[in-house]
Protein backbone atom coordinates (compact mmCIF):
# COMPACT_ATOMS: atom_id res chain seq x y z
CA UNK A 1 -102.20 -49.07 -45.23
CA UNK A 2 -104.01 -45.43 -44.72
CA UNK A 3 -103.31 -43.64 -41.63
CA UNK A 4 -106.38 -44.49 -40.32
CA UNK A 5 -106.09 -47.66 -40.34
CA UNK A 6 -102.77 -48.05 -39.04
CA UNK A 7 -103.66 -45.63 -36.14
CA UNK A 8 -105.88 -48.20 -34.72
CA UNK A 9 -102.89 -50.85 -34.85
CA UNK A 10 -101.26 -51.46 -31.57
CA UNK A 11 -97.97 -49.98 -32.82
CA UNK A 12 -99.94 -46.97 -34.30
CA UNK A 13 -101.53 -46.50 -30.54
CA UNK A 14 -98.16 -46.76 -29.01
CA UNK A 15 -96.83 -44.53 -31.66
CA UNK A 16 -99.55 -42.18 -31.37
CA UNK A 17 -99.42 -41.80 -27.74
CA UNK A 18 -95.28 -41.43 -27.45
CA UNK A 19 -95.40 -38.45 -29.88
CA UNK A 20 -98.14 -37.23 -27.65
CA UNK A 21 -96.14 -37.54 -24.45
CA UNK A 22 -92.86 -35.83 -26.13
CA UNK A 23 -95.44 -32.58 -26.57
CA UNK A 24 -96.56 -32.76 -23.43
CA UNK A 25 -93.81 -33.18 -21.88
CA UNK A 26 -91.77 -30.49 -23.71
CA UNK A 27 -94.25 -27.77 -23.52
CA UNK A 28 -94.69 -28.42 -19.61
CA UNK A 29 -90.98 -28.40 -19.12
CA UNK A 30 -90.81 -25.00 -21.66
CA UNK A 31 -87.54 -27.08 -23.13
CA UNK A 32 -87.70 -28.34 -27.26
CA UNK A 33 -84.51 -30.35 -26.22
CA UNK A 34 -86.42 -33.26 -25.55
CA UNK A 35 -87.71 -32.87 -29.56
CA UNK A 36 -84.55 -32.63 -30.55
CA UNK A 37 -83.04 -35.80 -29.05
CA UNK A 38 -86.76 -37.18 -30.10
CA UNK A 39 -86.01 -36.64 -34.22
CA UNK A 40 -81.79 -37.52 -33.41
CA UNK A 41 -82.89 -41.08 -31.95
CA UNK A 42 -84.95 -42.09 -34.56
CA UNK A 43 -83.13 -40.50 -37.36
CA UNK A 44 -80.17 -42.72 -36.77
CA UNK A 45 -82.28 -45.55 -35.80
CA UNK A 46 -84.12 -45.85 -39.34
CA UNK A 47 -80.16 -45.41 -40.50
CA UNK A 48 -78.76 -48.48 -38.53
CA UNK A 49 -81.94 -50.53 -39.22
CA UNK A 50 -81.58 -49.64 -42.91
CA UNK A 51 -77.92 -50.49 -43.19
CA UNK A 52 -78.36 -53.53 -41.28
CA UNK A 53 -81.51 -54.79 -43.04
CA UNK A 54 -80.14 -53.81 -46.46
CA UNK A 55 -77.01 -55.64 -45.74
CA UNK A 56 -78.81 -59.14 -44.40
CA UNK A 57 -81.76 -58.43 -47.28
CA UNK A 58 -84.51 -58.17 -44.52
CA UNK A 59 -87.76 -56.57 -44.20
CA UNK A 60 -87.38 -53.26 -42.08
CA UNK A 61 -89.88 -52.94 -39.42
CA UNK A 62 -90.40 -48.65 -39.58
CA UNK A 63 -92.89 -48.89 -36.61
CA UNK A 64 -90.87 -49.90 -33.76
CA UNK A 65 -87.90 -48.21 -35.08
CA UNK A 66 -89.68 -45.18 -34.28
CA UNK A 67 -90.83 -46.18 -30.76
CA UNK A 68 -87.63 -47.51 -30.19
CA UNK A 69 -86.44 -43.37 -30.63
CA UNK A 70 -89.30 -41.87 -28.95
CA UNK A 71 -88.50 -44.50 -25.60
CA UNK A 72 -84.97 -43.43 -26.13
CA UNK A 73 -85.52 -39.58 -25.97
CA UNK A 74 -88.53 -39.61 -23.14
CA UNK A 75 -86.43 -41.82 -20.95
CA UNK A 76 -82.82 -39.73 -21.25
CA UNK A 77 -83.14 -36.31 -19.79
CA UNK A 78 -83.40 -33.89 -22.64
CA UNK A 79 -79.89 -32.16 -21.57
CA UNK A 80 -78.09 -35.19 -22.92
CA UNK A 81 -76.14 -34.56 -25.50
CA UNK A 82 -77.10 -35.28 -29.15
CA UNK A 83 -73.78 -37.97 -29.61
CA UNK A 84 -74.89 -40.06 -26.70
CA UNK A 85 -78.49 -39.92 -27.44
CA UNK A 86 -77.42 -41.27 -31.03
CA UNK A 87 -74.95 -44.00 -29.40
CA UNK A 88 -78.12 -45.13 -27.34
CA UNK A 89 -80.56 -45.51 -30.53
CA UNK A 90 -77.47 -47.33 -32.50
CA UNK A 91 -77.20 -49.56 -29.49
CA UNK A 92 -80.83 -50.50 -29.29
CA UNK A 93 -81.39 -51.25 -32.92
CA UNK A 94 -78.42 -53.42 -32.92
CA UNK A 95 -79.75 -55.44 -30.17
CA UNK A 96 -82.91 -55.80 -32.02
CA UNK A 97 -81.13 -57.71 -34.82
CA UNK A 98 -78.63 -59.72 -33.43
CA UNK A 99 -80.21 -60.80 -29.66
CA UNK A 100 -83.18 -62.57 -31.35
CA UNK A 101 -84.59 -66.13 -31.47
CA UNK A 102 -86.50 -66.55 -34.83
CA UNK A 103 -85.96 -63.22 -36.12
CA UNK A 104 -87.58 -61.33 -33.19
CA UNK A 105 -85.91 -59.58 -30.20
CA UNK A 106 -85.21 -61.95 -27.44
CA UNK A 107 -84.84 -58.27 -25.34
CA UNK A 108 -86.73 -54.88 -25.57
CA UNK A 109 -84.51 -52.84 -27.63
CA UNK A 110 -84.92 -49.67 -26.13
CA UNK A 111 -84.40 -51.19 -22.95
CA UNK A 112 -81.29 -52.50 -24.02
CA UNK A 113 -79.89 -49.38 -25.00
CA UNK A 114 -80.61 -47.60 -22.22
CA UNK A 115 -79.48 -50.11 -19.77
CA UNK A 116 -75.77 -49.98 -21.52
CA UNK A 117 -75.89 -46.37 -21.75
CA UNK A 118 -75.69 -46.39 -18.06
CA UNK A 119 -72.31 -48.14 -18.11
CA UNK A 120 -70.88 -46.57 -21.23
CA UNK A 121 -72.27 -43.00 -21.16
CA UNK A 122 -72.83 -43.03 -17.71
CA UNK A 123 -76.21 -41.33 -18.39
CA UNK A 124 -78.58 -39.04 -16.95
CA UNK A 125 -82.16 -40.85 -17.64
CA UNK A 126 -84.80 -38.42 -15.90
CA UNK A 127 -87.92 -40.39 -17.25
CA UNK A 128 -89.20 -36.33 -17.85
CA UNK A 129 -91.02 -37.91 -20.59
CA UNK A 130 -93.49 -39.66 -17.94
CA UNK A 131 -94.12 -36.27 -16.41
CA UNK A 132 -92.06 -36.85 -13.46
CA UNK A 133 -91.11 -32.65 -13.24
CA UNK A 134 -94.45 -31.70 -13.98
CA UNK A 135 -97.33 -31.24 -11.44
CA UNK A 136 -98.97 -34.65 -9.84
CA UNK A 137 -102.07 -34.66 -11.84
CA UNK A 138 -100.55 -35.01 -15.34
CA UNK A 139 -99.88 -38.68 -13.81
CA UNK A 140 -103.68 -38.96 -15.40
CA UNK A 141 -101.98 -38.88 -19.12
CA UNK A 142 -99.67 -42.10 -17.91
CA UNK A 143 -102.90 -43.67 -16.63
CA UNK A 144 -105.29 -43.14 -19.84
CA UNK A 145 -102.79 -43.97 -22.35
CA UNK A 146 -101.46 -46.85 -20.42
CA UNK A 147 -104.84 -48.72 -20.02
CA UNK A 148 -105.41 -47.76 -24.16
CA UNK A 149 -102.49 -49.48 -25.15
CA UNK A 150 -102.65 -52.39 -22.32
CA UNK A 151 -106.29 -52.94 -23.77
CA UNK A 152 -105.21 -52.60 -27.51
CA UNK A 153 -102.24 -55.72 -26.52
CA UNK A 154 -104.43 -57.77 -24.62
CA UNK A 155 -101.72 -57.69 -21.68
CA UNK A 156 -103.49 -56.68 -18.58
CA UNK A 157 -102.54 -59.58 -16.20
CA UNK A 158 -99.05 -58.88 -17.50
CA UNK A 159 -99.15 -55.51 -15.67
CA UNK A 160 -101.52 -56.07 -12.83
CA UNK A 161 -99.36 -58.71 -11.83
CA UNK A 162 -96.27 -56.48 -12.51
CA UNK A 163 -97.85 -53.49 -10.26
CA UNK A 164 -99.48 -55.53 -7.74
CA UNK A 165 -96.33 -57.75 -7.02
CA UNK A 166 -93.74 -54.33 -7.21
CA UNK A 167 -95.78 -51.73 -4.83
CA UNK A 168 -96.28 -54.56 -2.40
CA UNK A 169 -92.55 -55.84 -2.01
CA UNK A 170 -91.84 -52.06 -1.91
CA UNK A 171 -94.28 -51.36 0.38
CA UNK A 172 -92.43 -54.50 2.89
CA UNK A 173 -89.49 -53.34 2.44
CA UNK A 174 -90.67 -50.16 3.84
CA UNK A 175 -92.05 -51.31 6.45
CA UNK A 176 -88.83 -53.38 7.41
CA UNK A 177 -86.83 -50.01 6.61
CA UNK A 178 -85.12 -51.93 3.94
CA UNK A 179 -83.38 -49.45 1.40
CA UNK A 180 -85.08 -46.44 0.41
CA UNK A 181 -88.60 -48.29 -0.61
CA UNK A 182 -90.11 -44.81 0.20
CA UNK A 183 -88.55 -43.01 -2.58
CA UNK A 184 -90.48 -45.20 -5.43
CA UNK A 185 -93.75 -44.14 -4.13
CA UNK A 186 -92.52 -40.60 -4.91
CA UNK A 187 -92.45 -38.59 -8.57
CA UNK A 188 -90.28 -39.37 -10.72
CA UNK A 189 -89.99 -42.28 -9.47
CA UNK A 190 -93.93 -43.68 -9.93
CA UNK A 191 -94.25 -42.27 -13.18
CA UNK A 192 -91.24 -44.27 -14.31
CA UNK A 193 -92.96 -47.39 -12.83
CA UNK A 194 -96.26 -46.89 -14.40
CA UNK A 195 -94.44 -46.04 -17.78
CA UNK A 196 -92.38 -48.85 -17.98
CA UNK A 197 -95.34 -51.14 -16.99
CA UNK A 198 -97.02 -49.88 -19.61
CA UNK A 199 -95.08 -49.42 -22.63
CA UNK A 200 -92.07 -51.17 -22.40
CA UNK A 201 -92.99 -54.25 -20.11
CA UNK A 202 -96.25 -54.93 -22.48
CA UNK A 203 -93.73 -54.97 -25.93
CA UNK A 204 -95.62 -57.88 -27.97
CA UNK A 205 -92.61 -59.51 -29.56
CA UNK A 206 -90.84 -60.07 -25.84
CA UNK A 207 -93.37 -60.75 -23.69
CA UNK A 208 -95.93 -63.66 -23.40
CA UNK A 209 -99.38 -63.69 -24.82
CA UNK A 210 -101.06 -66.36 -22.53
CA UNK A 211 -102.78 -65.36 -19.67
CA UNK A 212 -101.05 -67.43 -17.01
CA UNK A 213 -97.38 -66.62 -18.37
CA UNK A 214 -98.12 -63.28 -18.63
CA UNK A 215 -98.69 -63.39 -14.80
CA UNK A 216 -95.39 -65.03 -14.02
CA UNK A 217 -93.60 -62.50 -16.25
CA UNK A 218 -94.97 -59.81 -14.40
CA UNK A 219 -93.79 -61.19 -11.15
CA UNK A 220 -90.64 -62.07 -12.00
CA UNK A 221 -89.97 -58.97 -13.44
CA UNK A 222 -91.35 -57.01 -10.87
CA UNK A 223 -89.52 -58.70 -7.70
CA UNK A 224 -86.21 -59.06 -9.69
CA UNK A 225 -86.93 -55.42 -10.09
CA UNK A 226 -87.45 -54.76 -6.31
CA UNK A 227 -84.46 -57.00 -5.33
CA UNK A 228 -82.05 -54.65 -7.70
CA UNK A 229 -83.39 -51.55 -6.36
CA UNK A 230 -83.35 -52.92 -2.65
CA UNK A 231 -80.00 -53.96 -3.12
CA UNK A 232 -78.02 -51.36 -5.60
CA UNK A 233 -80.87 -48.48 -5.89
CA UNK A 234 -80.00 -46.33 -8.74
CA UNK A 235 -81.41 -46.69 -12.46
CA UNK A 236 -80.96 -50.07 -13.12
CA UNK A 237 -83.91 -51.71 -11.54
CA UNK A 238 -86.74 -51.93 -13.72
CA UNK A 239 -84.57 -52.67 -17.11
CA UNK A 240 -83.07 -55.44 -15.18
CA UNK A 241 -86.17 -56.60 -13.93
CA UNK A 242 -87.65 -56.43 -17.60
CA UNK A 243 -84.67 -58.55 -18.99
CA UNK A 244 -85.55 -61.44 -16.29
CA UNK A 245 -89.02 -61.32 -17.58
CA UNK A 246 -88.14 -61.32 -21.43
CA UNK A 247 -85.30 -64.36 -20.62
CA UNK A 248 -88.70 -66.53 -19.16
CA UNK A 249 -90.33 -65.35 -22.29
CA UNK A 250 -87.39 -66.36 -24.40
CA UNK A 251 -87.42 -69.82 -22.81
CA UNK A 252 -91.11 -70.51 -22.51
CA UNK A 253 -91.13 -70.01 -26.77
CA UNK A 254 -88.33 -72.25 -27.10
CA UNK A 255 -89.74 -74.80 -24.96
CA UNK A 256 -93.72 -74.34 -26.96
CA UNK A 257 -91.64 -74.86 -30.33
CA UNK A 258 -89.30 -77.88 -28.81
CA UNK A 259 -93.06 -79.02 -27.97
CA UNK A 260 -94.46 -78.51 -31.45
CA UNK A 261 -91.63 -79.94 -33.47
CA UNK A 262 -92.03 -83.20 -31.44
CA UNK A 263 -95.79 -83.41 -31.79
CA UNK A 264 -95.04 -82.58 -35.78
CA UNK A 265 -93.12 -85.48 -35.41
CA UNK A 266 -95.00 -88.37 -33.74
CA UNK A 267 -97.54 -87.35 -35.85
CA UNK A 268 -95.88 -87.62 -39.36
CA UNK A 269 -94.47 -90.89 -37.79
CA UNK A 270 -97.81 -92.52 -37.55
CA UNK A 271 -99.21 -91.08 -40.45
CA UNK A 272 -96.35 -92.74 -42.42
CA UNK A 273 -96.93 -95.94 -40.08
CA UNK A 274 -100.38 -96.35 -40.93
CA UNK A 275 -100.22 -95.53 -44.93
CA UNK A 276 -97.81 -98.16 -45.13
CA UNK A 277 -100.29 -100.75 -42.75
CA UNK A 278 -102.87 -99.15 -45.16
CA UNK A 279 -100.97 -100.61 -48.73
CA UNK A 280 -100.07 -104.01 -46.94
């Protein structure tokens, strides 16, 4: 495949625009640490997915390994260090080869990994990839590249529903003085919020593709989300919110192929039923 054709793949766009953030991003915050991490996560991601698809005789997928990195070093602030930034990216690309129902991730990987790291490294994740230290109107690069991608996945109700359902619940518990709602209507909060909506909530392989379960992904997600964040605040919130959403996924394909077997089924029964009425 040239490179202009796969540019204009969704995993191109999403590619595209990542490396585009990480430059942004670096040369507002006048800091090439955020690079650095950038090359260390997906240098040991292409290892681990090598090694592990080597060793099972699979088909690497390059692509998301590399978003899988870039999420990975525009989520953690770019003062992490280098061994914890590689833990992260070995974490994630693990989880994208063992949690999976018919060899695809039951779970975003990246989201995975940065969830644990939490708990394990007891990390610093600043989001500074979604512009959250730079001035308010760079929140225009989340915007444009968000709808490009949304568009290019076809996932639109996914994060309306997401967006709508969050910033209201928030904007209740405000109102109720429930937590610090205030807070995520406030940089860097909102740019992690419209980042994660959409780049890592919209992830093709763990989310829905019709219309009406994308909808009730993107609300349970979203007030899952809210109740974590009302509840425990901290960092936790929207990966935790995501991994409700992906379990729904995770069952709603189980159930469609439970569905489709059967059908298979009654229908080879009465094809067999009538060929056999057929030679009597």
């Amino acid at each position: 495949m040239t490179i202009q054709k796969w540019i204009k793949t969704p995993k191109g766009y999403v590619t595209a625009t990542l490396v585009s953030y990480l430059i942004i991003a670096s040369i507002g915050s006048k800091n090439i640490m955020g690079v650095k991490n950038g090359i260390i996560a997906i240098c040991l991601a292409f290892v681990v997915d090598f090694l592990y698809c080597r060793m099972k005789n699979r088909k690497s997928s390059k692509d998301s390994t590399v978003i899988t990195g870039l999420f990975i070093s525009l989520i953690l602030s770019f003062t992490t260090p280098w061994q914890i930034v590689a833990g992260t990216a070995v974490i994630a690309i693990l989880s994208k080869h063992l949690l999976v129902y018919k060899k695809k991730p039951i779970f975003n990987p990246a989201a995975v990994g940065l969830l644990l790291s939490i708990f394990i490294f007891q990390t610093g994740q600043s989001w500074w990839g979604a512009f959250g230290d730079l001035p308010a109107w760079t929140i225009i690069f989340l915007v444009i590249g968000g709808y490009l991608i949304t568009d290019r996945v076809n996932k639109f109700p996914q994060v309306l529903s997401f967006l709508g359902t969050f910033f209201v619940l928030l904007l209740l518990m405000g109102m109720l003085n429930v937590g610090n709602a205030a807070d995520a209507f406030r940089p860097p909060f909102i740019n992690a919020t419209l980042f994660f909506s959409f780049f890592m909530l919209t992830d093709p392989p763990t989310s829905p593709a019709k219309y009406k379960n994308q909808v009730l992904f993107g609300i349970l997600s979203a007030v899952s989300g809210v109740l974590v964040y009302g509840i425990f605040g901290g960092l936790t919130y929207l990966f935790i919110g995501l991994f409700i959403g992906n379990i729904y996924s995770y069952l709603q394909k189980r159930s469609s192929s439970k569905a489709t077997v059967l059908t298979q089924n009654v229908k080879t029964q009465y094809q067999t039923r009538t060929s056999r009425n057929a030679c009597r």
